[in-house]
Every structure is written in C-alpha cells, then in structure tokens.
C-alpha atoms as a PDB file:
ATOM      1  CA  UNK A   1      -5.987 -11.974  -1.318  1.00  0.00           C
ATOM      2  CA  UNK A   2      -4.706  -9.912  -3.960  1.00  0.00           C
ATOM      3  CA  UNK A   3      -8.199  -9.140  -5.742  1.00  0.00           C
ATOM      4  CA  UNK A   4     -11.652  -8.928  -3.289  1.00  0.00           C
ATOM      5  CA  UNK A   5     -13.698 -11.910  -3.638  1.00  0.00           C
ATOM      6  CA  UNK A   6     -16.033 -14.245  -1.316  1.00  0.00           C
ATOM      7  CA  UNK A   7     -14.091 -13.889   1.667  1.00  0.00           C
ATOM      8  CA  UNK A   8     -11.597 -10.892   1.212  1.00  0.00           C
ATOM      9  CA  UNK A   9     -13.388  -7.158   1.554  1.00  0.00           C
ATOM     10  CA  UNK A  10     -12.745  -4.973  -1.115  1.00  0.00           C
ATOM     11  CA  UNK A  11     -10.784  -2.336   0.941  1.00  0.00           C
ATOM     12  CA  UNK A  12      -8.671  -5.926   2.185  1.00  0.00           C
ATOM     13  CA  UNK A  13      -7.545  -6.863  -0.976  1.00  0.00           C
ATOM     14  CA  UNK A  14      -4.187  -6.064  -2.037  1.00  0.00           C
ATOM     15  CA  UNK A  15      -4.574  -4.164  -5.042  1.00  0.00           C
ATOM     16  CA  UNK A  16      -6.673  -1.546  -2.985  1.00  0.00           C
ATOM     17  CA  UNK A  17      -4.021  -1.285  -0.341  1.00  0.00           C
ATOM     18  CA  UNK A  18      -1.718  -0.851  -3.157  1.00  0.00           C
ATOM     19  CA  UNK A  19      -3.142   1.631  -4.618  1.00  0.00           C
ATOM     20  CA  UNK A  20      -3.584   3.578  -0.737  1.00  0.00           C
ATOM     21  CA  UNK A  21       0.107   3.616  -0.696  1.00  0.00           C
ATOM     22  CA  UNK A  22       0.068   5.082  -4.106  1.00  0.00           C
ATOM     23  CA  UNK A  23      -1.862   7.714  -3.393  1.00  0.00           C
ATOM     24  CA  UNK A  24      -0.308   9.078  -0.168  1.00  0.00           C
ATOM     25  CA  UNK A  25       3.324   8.374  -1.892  1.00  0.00           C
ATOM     26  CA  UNK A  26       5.613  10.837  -3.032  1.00  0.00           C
ATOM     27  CA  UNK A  27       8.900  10.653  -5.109  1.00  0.00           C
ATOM     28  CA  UNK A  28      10.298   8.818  -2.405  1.00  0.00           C
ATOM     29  CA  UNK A  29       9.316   7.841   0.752  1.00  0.00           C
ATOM     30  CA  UNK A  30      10.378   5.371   3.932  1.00  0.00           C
ATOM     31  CA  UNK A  31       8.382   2.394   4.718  1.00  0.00           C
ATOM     32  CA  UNK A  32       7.338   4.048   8.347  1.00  0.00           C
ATOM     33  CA  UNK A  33       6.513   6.905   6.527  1.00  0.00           C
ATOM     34  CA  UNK A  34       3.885   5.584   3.887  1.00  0.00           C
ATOM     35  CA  UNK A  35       2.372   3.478   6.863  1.00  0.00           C
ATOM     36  CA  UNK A  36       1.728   6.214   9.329  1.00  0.00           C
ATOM     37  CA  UNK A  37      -0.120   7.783   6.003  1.00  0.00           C
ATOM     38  CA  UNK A  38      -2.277   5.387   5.095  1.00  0.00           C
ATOM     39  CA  UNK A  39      -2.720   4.340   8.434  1.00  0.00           C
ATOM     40  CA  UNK A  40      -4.214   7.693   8.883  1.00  0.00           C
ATOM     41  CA  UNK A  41      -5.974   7.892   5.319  1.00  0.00           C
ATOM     42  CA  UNK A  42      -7.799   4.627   6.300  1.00  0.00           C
ATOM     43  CA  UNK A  43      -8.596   5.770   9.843  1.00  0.00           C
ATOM     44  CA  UNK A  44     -10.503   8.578   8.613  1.00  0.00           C
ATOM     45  CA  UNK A  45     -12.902   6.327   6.837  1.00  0.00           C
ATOM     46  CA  UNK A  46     -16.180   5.169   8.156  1.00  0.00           C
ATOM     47  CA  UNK A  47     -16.186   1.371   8.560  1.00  0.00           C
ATOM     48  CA  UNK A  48     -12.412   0.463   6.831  1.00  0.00           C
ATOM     49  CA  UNK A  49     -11.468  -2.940   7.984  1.00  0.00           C
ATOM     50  CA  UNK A  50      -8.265  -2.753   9.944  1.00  0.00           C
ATOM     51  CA  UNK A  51      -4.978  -2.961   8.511  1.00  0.00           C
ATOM     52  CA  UNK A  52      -2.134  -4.964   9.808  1.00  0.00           C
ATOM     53  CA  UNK A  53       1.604  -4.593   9.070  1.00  0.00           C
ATOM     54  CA  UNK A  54       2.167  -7.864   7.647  1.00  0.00           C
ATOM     55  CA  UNK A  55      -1.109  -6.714   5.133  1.00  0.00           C
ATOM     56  CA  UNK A  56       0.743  -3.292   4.379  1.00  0.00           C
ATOM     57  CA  UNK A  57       4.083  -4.961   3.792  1.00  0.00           C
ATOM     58  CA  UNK A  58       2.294  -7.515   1.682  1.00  0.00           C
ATOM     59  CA  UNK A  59       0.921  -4.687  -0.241  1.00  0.00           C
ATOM     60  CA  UNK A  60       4.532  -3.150  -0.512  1.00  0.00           C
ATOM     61  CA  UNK A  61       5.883  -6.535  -2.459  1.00  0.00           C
ATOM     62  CA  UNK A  62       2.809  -6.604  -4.529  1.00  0.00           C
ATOM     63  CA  UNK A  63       3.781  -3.295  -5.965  1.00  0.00           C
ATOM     64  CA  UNK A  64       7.386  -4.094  -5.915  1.00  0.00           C
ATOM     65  CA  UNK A  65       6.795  -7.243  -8.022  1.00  0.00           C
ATOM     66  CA  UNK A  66       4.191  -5.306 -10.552  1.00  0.00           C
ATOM     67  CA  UNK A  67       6.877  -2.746 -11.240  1.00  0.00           C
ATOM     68  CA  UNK A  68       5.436   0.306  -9.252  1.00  0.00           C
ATOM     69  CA  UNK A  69       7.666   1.222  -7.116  1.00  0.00           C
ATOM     70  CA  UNK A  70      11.288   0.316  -6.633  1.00  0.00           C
ATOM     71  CA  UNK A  71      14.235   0.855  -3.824  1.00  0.00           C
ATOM     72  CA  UNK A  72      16.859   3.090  -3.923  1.00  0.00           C
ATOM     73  CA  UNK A  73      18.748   2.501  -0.346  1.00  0.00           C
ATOM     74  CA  UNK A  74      16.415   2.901   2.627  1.00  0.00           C
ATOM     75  CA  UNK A  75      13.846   4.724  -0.021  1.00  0.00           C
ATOM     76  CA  UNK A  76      10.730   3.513  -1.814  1.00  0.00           C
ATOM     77  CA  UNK A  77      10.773   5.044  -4.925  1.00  0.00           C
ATOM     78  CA  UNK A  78       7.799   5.384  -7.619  1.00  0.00           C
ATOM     79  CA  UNK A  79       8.832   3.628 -10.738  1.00  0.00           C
ATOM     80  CA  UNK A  80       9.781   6.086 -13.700  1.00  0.00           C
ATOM     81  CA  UNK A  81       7.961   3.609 -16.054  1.00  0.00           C
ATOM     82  CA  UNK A  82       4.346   4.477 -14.893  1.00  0.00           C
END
C-alpha cells in the first residue's frame, strides 16, 4: 500500500502519489486544489491507474505523518524542514 509490490502498481502506491502532490504543490495549497492538479497531472499520462479520493487523502496523511507537509488553518503547507 504504501510501497509497490505484488499486488499494488507502482503509480498506486502511496509514496508515488505522495510525491504527485509534491510536485504540483506550492507554498500552500487547499486540499481541492492539489486534487484537481494531480488529478489532471495523472490524466495526462498514458495508462495511469485511476485515482480515488480516499487514495489521494491517504496519500495526504502519509505525508502529514512523514513530516512533509503540515496545516496551517484550511492550508496544506510544505514543511520548512525539507
């Protein structure tokens, strides 16, 4: 789930979602916001599994819990560490 393996697709796992939201994230961003990006980014590619919510927000407390980004009110934020 959070790595690929046997039965989770690389562009599935976690980590590679993750680091989707990274990419398309600025400074700060809304949740709605970073999904209509990378729900776009991953549209554009030839053969991407689909992407559910409940994946996206998964990927969302993945980087939470890692450190990556933080909240500040309604805001993701990247985390000043990195």
């Amino acid at each position: 789930m959070i790595l690929p393996g046997k039965h989770i697709k690389p562009d599935r796992a976690l980590v590679t979602v993750g680091s989707e939201v990274l990419a398309v994230m600025g400074d700060t961003s809304t949740v709605s916001e970073l999904w209509e990006a990378v729900s776009s980014l991953r549209s554009k590619r030839q053969n991407a599994s689909p992407l559910p919510f409940d994946w996206f927000i998964l990927s969302l407390s993945l980087l939470y819990a890692i450190g990556a980004i933080d909240t500040r009110g309604d805001l993701l934020i990247k985390s000043s560490s990195r």
